[in-house]
C-alpha atoms as a PDB file:
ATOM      1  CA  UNK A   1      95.131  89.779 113.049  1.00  0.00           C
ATOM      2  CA  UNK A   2      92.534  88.107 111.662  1.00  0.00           C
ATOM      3  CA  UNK A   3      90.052  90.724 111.487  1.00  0.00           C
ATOM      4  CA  UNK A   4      92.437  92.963 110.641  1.00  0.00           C
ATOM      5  CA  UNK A   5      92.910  91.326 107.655  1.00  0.00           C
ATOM      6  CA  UNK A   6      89.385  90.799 106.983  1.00  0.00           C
ATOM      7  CA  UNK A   7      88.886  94.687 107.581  1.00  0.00           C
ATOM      8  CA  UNK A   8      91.662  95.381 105.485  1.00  0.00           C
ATOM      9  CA  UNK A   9      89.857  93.616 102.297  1.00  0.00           C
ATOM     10  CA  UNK A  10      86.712  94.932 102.963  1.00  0.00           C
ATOM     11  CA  UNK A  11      87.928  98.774 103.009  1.00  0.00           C
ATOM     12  CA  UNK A  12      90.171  97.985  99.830  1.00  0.00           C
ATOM     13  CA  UNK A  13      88.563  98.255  96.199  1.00  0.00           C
ATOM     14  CA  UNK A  14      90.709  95.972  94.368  1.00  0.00           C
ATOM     15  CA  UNK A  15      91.086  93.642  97.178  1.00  0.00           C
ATOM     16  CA  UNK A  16      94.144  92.109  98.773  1.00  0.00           C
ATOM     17  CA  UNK A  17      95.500  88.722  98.088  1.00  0.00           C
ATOM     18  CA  UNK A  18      97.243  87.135 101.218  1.00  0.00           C
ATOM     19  CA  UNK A  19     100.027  84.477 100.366  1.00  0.00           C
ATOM     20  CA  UNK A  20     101.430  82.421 103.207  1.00  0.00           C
ATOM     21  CA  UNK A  21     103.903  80.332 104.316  1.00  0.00           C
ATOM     22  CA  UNK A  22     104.178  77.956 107.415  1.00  0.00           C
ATOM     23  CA  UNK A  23     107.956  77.094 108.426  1.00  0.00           C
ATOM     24  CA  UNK A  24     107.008  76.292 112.308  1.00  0.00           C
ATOM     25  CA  UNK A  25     103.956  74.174 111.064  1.00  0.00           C
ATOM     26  CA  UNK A  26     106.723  72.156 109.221  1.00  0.00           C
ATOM     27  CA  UNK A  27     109.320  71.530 111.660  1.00  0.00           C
ATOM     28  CA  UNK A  28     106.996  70.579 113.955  1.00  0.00           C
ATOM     29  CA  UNK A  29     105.486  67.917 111.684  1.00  0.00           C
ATOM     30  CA  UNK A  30     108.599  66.772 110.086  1.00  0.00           C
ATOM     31  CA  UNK A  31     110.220  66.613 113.790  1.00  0.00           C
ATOM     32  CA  UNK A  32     106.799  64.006 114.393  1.00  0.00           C
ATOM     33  CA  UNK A  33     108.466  62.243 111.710  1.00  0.00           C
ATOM     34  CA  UNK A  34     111.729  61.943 113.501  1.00  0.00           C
ATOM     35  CA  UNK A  35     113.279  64.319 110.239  1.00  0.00           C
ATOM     36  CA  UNK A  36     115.818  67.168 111.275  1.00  0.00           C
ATOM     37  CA  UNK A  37     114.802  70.194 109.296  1.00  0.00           C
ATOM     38  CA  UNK A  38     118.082  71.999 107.340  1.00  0.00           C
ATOM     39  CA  UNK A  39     118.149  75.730 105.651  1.00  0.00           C
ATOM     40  CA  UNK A  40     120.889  77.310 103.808  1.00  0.00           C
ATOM     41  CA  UNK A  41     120.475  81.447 102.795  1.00  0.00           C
ATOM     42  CA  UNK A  42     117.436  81.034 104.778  1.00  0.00           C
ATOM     43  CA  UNK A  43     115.699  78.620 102.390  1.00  0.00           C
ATOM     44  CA  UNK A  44     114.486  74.967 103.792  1.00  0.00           C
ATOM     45  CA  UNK A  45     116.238  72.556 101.814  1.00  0.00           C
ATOM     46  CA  UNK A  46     113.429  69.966 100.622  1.00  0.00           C
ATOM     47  CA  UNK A  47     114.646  66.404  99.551  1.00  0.00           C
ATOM     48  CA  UNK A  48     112.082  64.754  97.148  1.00  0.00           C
ATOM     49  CA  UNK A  49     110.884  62.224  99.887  1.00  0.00           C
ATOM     50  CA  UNK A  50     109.952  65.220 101.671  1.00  0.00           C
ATOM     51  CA  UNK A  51     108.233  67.445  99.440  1.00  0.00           C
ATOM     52  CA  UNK A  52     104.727  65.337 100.061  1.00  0.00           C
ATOM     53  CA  UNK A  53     104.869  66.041 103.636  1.00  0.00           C
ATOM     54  CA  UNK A  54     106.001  70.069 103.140  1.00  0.00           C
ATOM     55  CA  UNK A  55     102.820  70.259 100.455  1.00  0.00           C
ATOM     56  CA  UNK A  56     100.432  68.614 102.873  1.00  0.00           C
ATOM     57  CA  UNK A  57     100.917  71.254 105.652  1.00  0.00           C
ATOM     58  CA  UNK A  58     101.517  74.560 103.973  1.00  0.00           C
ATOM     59  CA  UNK A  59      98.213  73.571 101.038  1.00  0.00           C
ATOM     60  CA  UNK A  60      96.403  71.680 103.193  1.00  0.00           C
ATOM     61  CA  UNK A  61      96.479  72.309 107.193  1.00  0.00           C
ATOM     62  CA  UNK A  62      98.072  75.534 107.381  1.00  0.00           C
ATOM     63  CA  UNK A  63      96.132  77.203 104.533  1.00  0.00           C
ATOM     64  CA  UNK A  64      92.544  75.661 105.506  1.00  0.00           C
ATOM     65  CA  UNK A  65      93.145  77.182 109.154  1.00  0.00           C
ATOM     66  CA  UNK A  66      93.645  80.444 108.248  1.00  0.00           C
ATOM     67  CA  UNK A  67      90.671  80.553 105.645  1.00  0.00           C
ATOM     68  CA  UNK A  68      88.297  79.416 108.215  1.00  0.00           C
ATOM     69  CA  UNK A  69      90.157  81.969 110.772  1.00  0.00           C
ATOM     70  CA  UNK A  70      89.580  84.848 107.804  1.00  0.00           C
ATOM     71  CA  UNK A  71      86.259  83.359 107.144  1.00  0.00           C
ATOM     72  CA  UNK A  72      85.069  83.622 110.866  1.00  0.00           C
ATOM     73  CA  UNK A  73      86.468  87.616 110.748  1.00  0.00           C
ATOM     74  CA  UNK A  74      83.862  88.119 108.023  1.00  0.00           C
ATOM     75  CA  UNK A  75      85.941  87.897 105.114  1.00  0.00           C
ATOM     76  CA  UNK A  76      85.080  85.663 101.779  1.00  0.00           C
ATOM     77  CA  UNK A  77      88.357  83.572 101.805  1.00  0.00           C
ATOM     78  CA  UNK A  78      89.374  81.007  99.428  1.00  0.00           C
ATOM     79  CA  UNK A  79      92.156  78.670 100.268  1.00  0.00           C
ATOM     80  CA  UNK A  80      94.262  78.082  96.917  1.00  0.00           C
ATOM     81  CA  UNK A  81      98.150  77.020  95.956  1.00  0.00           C
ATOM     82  CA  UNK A  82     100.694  78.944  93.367  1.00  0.00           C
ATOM     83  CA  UNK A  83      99.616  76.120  90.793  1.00  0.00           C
ATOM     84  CA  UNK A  84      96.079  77.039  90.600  1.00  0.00           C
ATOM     85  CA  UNK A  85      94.048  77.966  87.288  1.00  0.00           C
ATOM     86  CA  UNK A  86      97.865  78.078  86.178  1.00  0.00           C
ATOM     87  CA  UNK A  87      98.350  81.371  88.266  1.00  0.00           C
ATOM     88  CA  UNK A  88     102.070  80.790  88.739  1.00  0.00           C
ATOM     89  CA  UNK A  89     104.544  79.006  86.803  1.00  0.00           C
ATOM     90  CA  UNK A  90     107.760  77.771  89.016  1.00  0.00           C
ATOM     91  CA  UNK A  91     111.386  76.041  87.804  1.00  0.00           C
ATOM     92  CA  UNK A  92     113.831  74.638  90.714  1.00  0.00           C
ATOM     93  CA  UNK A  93     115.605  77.354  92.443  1.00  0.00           C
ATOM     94  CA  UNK A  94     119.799  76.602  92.572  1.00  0.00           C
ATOM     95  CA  UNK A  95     120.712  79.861  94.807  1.00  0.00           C
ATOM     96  CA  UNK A  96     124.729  80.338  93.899  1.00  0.00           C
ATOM     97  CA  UNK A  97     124.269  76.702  92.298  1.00  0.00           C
ATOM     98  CA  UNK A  98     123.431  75.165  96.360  1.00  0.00           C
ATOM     99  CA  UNK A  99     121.268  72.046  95.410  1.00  0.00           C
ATOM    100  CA  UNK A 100     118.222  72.615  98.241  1.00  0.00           C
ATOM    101  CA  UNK A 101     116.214  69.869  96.209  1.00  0.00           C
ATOM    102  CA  UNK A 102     112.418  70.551  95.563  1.00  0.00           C
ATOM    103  CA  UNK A 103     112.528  74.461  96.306  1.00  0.00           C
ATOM    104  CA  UNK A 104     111.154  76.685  93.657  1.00  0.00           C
ATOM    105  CA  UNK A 105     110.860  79.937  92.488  1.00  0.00           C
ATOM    106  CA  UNK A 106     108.490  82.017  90.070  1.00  0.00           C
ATOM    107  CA  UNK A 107     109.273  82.996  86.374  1.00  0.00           C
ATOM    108  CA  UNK A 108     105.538  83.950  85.318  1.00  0.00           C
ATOM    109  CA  UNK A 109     101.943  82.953  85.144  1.00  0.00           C
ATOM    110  CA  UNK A 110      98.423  84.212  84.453  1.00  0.00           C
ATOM    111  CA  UNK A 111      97.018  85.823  87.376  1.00  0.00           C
ATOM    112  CA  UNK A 112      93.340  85.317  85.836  1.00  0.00           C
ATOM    113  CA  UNK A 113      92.066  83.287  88.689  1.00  0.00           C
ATOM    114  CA  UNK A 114      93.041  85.532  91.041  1.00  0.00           C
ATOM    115  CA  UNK A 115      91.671  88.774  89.648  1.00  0.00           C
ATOM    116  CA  UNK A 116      88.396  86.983  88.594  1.00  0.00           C
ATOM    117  CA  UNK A 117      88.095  86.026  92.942  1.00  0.00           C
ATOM    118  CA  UNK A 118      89.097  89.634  93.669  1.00  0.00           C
ATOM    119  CA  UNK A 119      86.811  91.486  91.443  1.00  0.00           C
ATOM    120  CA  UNK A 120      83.677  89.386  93.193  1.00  0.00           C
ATOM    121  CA  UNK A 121      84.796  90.204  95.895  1.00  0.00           C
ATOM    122  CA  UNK A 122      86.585  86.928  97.539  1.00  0.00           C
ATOM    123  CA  UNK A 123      90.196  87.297  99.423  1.00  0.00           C
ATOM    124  CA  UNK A 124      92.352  84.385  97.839  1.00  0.00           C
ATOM    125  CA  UNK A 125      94.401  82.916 100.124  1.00  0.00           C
ATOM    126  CA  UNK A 126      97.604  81.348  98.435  1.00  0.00           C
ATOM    127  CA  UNK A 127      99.972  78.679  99.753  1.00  0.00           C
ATOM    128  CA  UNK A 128     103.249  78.963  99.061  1.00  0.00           C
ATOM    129  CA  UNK A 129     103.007  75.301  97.006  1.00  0.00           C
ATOM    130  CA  UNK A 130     104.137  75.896  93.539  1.00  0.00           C
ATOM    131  CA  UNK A 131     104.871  73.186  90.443  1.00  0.00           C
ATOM    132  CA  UNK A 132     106.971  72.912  87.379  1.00  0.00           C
ATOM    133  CA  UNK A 133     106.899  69.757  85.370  1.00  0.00           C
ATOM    134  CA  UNK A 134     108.528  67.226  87.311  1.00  0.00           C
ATOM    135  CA  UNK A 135     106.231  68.140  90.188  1.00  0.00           C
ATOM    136  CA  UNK A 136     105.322  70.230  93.674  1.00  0.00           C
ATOM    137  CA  UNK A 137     107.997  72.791  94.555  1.00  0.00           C
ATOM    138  CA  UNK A 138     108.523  74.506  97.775  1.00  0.00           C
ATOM    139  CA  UNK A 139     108.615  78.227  97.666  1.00  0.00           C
ATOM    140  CA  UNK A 140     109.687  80.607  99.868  1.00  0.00           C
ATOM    141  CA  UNK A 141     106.525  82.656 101.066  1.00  0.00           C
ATOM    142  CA  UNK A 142     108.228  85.951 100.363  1.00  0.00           C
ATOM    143  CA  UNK A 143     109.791  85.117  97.005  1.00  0.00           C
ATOM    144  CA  UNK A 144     106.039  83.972  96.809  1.00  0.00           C
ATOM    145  CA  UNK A 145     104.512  87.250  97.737  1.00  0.00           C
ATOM    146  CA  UNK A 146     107.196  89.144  95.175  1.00  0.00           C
ATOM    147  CA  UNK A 147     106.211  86.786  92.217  1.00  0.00           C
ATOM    148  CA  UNK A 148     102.890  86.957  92.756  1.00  0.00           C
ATOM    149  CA  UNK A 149     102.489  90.531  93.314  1.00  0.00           C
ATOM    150  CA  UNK A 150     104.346  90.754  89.666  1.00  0.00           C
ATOM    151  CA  UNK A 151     102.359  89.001  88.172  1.00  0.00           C
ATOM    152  CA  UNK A 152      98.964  91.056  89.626  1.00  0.00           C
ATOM    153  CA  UNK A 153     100.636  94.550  89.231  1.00  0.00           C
ATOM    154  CA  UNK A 154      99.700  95.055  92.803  1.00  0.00           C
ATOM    155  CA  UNK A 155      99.636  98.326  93.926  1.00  0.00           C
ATOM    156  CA  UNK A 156     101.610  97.573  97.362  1.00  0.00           C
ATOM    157  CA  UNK A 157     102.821  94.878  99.109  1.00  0.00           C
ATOM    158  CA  UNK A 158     103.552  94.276 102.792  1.00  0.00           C
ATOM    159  CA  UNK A 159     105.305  91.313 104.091  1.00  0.00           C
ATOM    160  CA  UNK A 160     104.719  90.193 107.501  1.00  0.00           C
ATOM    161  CA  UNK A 161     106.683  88.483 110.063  1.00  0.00           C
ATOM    162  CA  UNK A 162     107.222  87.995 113.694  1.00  0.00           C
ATOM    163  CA  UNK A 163     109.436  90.999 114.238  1.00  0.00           C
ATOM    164  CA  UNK A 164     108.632  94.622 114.275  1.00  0.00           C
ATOM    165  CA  UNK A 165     110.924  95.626 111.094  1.00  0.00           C
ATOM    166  CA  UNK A 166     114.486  94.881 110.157  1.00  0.00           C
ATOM    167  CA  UNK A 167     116.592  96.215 112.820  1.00  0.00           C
ATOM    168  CA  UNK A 168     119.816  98.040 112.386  1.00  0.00           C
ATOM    169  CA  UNK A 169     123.119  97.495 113.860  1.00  0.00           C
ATOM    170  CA  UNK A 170     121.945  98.881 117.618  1.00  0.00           C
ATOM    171  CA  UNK A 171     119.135  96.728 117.297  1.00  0.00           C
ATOM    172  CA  UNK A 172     116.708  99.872 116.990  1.00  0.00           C
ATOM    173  CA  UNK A 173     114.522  99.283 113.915  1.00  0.00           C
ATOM    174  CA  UNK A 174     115.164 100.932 110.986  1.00  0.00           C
ATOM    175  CA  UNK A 175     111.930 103.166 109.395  1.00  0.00           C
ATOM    176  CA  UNK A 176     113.127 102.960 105.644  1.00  0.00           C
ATOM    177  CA  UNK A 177     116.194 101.459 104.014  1.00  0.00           C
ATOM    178  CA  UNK A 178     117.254 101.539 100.677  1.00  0.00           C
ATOM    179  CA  UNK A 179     118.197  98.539  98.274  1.00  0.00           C
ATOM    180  CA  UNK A 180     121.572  98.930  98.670  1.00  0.00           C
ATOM    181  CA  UNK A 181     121.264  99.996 102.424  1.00  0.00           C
ATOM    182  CA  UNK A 182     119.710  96.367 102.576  1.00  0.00           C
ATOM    183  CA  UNK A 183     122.620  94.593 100.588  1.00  0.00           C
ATOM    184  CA  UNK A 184     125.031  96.469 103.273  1.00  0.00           C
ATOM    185  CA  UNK A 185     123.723  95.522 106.326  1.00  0.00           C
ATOM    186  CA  UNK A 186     123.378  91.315 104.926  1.00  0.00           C
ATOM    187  CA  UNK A 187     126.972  91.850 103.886  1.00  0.00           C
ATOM    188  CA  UNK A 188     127.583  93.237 107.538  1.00  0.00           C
ATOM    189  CA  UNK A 189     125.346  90.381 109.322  1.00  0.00           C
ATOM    190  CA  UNK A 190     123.035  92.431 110.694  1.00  0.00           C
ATOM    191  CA  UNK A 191     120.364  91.100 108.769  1.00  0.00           C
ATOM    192  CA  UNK A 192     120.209  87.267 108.523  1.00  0.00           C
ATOM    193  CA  UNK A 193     118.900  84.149 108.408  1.00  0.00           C
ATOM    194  CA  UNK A 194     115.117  84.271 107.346  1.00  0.00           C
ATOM    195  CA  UNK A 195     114.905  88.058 106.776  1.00  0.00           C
ATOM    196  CA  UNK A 196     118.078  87.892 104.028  1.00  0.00           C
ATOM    197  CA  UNK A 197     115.321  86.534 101.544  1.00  0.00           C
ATOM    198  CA  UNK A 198     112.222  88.267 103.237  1.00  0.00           C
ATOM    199  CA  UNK A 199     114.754  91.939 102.639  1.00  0.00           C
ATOM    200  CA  UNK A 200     115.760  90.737  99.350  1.00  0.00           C
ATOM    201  CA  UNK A 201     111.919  89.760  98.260  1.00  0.00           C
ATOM    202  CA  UNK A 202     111.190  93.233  99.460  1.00  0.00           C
ATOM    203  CA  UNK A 203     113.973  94.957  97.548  1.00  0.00           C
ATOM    204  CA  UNK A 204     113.428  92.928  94.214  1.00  0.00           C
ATOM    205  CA  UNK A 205     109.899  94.273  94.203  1.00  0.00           C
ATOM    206  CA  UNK A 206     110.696  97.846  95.156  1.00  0.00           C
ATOM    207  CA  UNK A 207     113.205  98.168  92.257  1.00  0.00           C
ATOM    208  CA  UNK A 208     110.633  97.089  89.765  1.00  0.00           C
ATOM    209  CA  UNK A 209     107.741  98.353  90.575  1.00  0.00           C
ATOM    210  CA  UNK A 210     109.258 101.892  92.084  1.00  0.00           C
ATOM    211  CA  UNK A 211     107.080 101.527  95.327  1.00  0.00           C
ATOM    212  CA  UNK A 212     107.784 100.780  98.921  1.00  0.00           C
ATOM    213  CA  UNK A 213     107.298  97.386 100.124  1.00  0.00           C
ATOM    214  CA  UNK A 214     106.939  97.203 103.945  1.00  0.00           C
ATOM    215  CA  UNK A 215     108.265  94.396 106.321  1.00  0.00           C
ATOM    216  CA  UNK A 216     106.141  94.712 109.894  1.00  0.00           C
ATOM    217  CA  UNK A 217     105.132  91.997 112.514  1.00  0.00           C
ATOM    218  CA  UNK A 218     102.181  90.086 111.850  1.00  0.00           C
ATOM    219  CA  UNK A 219     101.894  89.339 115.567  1.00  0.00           C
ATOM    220  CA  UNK A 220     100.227  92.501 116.554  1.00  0.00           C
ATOM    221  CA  UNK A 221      96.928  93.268 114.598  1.00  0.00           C
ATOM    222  CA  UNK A 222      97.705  97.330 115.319  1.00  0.00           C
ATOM    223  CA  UNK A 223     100.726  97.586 113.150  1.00  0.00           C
ATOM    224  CA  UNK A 224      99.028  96.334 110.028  1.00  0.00           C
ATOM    225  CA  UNK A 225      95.828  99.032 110.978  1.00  0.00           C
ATOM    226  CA  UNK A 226      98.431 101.607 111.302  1.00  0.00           C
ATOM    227  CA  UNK A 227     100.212 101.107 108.167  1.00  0.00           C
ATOM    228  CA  UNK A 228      96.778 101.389 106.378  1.00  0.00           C
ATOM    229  CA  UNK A 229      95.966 104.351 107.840  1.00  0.00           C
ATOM    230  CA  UNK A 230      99.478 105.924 106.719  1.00  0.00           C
ATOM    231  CA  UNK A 231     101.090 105.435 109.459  1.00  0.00           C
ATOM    232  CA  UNK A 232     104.457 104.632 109.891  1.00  0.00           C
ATOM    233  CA  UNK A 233     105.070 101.664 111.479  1.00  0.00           C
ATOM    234  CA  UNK A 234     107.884  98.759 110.595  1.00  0.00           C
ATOM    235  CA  UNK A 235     110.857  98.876 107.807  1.00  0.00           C
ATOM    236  CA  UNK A 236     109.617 100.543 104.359  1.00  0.00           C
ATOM    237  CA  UNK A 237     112.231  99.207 101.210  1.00  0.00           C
ATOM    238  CA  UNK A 238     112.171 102.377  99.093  1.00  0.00           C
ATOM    239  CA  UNK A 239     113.723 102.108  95.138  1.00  0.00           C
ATOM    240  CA  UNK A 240     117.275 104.182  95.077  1.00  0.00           C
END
């Protein structure tokens, strides 16, 4: 995947920016600690005497691993967080009012930083580690990817994950699904847990922007060659 990636940059003129998350990283560091992780709608709930521990993972281990993994592959990687040269600005995300404690979304920034590293030619790596006033905020690495993406105009925007696609009701995956094809198969429970806010990520970026967004697996390096090659591979989110 790695090279992959690293190819990916190198063949793209205005460069890719890879945001990332690390939800097994967590558990498996907060079950050291003897702490039971919880979600609700998909999003880790993150008390404040957690939120040091979450930060220290996703902006520090997690992100430095897969800079020096991009870095090996050839790439020019820089490891950063949402908070950086004020690229993001977060507030506390209250889903349906649910209290899920330090968890954050994005409502703006200045995506100066990040342009200035892509235009000479370095792939910024971004943790999904944001801030508001009171502090670090967790973000979910999708809602990341969306925000961010805003914020940069990008041109596309592909999130991966450890499946092949959303799959439909006979478990087939589905090629291409519309926003409201998307709502109807969460209302149905056919999509859940984690992909409800990977789909809805996807969606809330395909309405604005009026391009696909594509969900595929980032375990296998050929799906993410395909799809820049034009090939269809995974779920495409299409506006309509």
């Amino acid at each position: 995947m790695w090279r992959a990636l690293a190819s990916l940059a190198a063949r793209t003129p205005a460069g890719i920016v890879l945001v990332h998350g690390g939800g097994k990283a967590v558990d498996r560091h907060l079950a050291r600690l003897g702490v039971v992780s919880e979600r609700r709608q998909g999003l880790r709930v993150t008390p404040t005497d957690q939120i040091g521990d979450i930060v220290g993972v996703l902006a520090g281990t997690v992100n430095k691993a897969i800079v020096s993994e991009l870095n090996r592959a050839g790439a020019r990687a820089v490891g950063l967080f949402l908070g950086d040269g004020a690229m993001t600005r977060c507030r506390v995300l209250r889903p349906g009012g649910v209290d899920l404690g330090r968890v954050g979304e994005i409502e703006g920034g200045d995506g100066a930083l990040a342009r200035a590293l892509l235009s000479n030619g370095f792939l910024p790596v971004v943790s999904s580690v944001g801030l508001n006033d009171d502090g670090f905020l967790n973000v979910n690495a999708d809602d990341a990817a969306a925000g961010l993406a805003r914020i940069l105009k990008a041109r596309s925007l592909v999130l991966l994950t450890d499946v092949a696609g959303i799959k439909g009701a006979d478990g087939a995956i589905v090629p291409s699904l519309t926003i409201a094809g998307v709502e109807a198969l969460i209302a149905a429970s056919v999509i859940s847990g984690g992909m409800i806010p990977k789909s809805r990520a996807a969606s809330k970026i395909a309405a604005e922007f009026e391009i696909p967004v594509v969900i595929l697996s980032g375990e296998d390096p050929d799906h993410l060659t395909r799809w820049a090659e034009g090939g269809t591979v995974g779920t495409s989110i299409i506006p309509g």
